[in-house]
C-alpha atoms as a PDB file:
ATOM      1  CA  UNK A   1     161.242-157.532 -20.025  1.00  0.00           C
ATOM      2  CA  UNK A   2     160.053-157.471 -16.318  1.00  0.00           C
ATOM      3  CA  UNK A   3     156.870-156.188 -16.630  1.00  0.00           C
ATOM      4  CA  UNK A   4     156.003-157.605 -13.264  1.00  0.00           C
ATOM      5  CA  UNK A   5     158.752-155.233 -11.592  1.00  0.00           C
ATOM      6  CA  UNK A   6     157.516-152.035 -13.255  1.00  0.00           C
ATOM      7  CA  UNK A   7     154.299-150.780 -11.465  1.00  0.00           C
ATOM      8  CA  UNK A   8     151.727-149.325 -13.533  1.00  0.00           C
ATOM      9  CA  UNK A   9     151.573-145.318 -12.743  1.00  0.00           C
ATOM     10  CA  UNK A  10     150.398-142.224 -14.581  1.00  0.00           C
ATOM     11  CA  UNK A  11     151.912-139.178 -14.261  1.00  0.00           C
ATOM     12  CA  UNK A  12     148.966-137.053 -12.873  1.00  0.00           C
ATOM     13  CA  UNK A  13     150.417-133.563 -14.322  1.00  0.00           C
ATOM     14  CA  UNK A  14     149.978-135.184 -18.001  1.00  0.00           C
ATOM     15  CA  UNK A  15     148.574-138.651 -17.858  1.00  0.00           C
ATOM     16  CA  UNK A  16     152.064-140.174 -19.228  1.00  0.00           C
ATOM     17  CA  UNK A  17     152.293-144.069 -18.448  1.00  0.00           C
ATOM     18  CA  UNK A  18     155.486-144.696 -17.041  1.00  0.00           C
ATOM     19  CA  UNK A  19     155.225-148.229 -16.880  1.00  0.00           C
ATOM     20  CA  UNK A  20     155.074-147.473 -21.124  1.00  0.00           C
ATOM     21  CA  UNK A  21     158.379-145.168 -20.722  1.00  0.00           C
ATOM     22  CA  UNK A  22     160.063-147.926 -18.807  1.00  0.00           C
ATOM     23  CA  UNK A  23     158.844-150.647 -21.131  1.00  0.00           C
ATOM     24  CA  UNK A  24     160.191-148.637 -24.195  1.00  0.00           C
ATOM     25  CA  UNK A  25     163.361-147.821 -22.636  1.00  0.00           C
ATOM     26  CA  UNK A  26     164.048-151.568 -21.690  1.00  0.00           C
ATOM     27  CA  UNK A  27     163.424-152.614 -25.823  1.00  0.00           C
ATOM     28  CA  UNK A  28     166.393-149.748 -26.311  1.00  0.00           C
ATOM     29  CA  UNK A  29     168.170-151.725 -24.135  1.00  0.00           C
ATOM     30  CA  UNK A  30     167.783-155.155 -25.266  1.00  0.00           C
ATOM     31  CA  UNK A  31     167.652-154.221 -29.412  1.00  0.00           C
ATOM     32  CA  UNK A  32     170.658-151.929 -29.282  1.00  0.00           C
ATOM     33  CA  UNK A  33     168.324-149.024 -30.740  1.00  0.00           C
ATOM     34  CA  UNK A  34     168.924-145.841 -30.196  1.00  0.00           C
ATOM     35  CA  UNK A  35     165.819-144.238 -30.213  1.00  0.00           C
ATOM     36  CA  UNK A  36     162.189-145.760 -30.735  1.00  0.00           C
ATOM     37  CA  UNK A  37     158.737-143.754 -30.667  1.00  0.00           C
ATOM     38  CA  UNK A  38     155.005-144.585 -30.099  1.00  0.00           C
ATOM     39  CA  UNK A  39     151.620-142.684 -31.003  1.00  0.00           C
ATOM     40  CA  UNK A  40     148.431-143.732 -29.385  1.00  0.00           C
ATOM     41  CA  UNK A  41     146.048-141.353 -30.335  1.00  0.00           C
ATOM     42  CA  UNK A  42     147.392-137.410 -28.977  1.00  0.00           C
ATOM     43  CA  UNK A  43     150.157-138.859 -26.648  1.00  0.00           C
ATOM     44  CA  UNK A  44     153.417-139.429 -28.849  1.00  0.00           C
ATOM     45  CA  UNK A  45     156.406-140.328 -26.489  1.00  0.00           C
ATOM     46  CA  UNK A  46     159.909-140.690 -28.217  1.00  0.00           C
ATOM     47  CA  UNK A  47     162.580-142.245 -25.631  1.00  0.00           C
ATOM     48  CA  UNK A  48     166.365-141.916 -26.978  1.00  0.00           C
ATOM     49  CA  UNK A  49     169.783-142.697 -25.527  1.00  0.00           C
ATOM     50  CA  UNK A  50     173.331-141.599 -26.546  1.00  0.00           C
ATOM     51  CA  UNK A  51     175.647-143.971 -28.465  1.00  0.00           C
ATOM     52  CA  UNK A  52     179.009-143.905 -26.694  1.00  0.00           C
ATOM     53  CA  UNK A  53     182.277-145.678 -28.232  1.00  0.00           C
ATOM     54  CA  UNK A  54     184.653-146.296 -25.974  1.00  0.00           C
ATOM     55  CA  UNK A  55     184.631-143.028 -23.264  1.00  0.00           C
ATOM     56  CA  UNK A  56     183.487-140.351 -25.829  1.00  0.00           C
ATOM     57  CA  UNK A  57     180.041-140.145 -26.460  1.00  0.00           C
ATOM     58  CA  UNK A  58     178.525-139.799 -30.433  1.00  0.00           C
ATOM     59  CA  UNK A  59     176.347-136.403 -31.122  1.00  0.00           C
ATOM     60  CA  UNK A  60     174.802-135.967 -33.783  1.00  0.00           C
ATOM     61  CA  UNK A  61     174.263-132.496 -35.529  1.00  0.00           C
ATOM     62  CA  UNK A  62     171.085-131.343 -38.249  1.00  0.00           C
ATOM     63  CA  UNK A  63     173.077-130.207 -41.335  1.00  0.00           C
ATOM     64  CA  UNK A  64     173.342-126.611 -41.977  1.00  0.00           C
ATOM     65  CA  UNK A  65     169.741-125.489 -43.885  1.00  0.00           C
ATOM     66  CA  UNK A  66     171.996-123.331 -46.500  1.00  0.00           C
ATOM     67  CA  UNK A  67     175.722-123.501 -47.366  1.00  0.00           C
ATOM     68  CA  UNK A  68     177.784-120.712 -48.782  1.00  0.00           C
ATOM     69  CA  UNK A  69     178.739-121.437 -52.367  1.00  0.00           C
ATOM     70  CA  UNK A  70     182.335-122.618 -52.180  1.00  0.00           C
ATOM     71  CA  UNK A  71     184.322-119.927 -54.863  1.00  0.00           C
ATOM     72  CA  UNK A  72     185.065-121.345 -57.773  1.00  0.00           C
ATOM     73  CA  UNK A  73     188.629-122.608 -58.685  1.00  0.00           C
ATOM     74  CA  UNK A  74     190.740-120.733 -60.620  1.00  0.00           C
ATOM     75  CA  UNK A  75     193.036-123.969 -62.188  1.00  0.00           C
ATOM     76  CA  UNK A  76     192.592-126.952 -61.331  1.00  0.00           C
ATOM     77  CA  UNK A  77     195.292-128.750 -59.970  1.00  0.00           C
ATOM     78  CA  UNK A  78     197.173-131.616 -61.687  1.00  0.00           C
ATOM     79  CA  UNK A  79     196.506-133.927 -59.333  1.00  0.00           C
ATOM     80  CA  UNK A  80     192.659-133.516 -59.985  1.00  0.00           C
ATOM     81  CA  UNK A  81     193.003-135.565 -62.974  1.00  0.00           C
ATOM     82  CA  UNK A  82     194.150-138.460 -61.351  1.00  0.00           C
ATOM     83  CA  UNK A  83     191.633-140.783 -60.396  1.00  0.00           C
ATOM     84  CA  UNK A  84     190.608-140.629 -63.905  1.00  0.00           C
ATOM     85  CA  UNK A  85     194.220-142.516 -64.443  1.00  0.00           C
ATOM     86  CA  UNK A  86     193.636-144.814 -61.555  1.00  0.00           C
ATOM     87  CA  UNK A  87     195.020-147.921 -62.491  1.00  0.00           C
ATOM     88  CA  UNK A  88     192.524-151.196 -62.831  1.00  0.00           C
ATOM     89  CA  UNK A  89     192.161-153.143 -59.852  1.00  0.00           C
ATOM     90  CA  UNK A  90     193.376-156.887 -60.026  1.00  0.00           C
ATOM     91  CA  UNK A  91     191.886-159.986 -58.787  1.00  0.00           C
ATOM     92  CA  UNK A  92     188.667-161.290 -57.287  1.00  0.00           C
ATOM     93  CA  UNK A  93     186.955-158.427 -54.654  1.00  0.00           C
ATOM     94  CA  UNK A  94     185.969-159.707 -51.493  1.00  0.00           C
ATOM     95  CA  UNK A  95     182.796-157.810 -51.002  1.00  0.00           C
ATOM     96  CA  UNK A  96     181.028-156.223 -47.474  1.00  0.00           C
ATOM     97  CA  UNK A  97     178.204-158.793 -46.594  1.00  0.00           C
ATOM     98  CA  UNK A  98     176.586-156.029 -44.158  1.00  0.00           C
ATOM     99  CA  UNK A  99     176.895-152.311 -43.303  1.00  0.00           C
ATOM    100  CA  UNK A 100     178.775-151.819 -40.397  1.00  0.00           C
ATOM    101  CA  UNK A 101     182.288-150.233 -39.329  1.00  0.00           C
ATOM    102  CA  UNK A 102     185.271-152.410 -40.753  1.00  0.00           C
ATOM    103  CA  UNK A 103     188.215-153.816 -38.840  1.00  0.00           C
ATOM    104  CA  UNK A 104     191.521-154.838 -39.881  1.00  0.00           C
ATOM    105  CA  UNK A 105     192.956-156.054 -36.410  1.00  0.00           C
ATOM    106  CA  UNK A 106     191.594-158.287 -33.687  1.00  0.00           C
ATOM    107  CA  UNK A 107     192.515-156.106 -31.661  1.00  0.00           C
ATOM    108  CA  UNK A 108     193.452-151.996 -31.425  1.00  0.00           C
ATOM    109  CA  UNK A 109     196.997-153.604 -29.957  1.00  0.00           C
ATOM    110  CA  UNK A 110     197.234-156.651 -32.844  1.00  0.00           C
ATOM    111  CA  UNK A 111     198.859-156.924 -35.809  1.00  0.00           C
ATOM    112  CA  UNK A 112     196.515-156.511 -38.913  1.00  0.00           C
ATOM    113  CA  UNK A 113     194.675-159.859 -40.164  1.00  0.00           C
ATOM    114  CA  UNK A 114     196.331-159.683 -43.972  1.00  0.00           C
ATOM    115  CA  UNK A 115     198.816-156.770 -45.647  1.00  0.00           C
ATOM    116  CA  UNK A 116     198.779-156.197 -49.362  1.00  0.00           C
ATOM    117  CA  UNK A 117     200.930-159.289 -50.490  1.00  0.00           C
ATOM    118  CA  UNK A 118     199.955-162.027 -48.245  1.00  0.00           C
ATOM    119  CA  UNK A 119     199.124-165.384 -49.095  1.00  0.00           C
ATOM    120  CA  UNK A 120     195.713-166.121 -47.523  1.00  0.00           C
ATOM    121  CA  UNK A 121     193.636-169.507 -47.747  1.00  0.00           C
ATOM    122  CA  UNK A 122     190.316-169.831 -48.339  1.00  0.00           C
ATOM    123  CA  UNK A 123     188.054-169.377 -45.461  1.00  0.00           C
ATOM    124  CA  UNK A 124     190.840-167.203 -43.395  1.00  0.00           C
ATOM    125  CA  UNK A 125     189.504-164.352 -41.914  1.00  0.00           C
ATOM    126  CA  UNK A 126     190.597-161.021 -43.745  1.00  0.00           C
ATOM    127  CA  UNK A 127     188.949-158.243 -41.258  1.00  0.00           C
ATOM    128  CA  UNK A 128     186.229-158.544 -38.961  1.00  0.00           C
ATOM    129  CA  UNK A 129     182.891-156.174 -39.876  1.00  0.00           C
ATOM    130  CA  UNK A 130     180.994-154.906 -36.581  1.00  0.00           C
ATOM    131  CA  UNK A 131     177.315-154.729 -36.849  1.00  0.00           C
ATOM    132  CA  UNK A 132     174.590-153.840 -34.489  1.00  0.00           C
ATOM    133  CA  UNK A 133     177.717-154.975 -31.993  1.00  0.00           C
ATOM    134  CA  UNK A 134     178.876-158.323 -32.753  1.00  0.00           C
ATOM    135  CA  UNK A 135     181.650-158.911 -35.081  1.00  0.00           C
ATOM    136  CA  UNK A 136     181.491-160.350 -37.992  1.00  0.00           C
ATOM    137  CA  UNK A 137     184.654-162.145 -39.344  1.00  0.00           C
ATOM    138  CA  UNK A 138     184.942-161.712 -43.730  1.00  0.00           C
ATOM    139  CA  UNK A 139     186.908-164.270 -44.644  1.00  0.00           C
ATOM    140  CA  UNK A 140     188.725-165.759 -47.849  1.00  0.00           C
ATOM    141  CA  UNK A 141     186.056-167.489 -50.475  1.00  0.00           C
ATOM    142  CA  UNK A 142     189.139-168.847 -52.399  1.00  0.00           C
ATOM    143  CA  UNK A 143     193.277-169.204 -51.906  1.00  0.00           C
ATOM    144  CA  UNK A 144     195.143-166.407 -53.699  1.00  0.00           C
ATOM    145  CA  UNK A 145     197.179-163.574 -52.974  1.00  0.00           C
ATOM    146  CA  UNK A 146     196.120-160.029 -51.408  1.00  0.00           C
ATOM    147  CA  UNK A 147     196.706-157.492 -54.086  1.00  0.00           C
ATOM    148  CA  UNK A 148     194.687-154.252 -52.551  1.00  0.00           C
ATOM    149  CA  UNK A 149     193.233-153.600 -49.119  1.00  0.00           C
ATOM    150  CA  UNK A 150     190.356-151.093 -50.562  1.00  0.00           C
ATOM    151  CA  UNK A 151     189.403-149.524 -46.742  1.00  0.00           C
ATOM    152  CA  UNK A 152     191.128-148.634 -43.759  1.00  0.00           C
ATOM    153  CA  UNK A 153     190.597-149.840 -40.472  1.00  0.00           C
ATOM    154  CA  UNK A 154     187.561-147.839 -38.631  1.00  0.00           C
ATOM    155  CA  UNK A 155     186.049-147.313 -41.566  1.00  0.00           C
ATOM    156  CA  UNK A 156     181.943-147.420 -41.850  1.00  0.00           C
ATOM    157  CA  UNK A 157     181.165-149.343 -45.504  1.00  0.00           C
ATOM    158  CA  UNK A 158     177.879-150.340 -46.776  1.00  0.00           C
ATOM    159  CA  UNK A 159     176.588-153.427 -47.864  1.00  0.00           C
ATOM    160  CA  UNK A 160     178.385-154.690 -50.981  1.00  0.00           C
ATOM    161  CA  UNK A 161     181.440-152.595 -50.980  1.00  0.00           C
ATOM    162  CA  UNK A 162     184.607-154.102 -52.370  1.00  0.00           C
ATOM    163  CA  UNK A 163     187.058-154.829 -49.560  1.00  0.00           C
ATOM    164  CA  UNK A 164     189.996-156.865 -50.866  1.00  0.00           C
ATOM    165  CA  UNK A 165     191.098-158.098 -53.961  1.00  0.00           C
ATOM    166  CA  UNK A 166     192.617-161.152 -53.839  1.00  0.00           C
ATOM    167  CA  UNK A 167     194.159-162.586 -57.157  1.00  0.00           C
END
């Protein structure tokens, strides 16, 4: 922080400290927060930024305070019983060590890092996991085969999710 550049100045409408404002706004900026507030006593500042990936920026919206009741279904579809039949997943999982947003290519452009039938080695990377934005590279604990790629590319997951399975 340059808190040498930033001269100290109040607002004299409301007494705000912009050197404060400035100083907050620069931790946004170097912590890759999005928004971070203060109290001292009755002045409460809250400085915020929008998140933009790639051109389009991220909004975020308060969910609705009441919902209509969806109606009811009348049969249930066939289909619905499905999952229930899911057959058992194979292997060893190769699990999310962090939340983030998961990444099967290097690149948008690149092929994808493993397909469902690949021989991988241990330590090869399988996807890359961005966090806080640096990427992360998962790779193989052990040699085996790829028998199930459990996410798609883009996809948030949360700590501990299953990725792969790798027999």
């Amino acid at each position: 922080m340059a808190d040498s550049k930033v001269p100290a100045s109040k607002d004299a409408a409301n007494g705000i400290d912009t050197r404060l404002v400035r100083k907050l706004a620069d931790i946004l900026s170097e912590t890759g927060l999005t928004e971070i507030e203060v109290e001292q006593g009755d002045l409460k500042i809250r400085v915020a930024r929008e998140i933009t990936v790639g051109a389009a920026p991220v909004t975020y919206a308060a969910a609705p305070v009441a919902a209509a009741p969806a109606p009811a279904p009348t049969a249930a579809p066939p289909a619905a019983a499905a999952p229930a039949a899911a057959p058992e997943l194979r292997g060893e999982a190769v699990k999310s060590p962090m939340v983030g947003t998961i990444y099967l290519k290097p690149q948008p452009d690149a092929a994808p890092f493993i397909k469902v039938g690949d021989s991988v080695a241990a330590g090869q990377t399988l996807m890359i996991v961005e966090a806080m934005k640096t990427m992360n590279p998962i790779s193989a604990a052990k040699a085996g085969t790829v028998v199930a790629i459990l996410v798609s590319d883009a996809q948030p997951v949360e700590f501990g999710e299953p990725l792969v399975m790798i027999e």
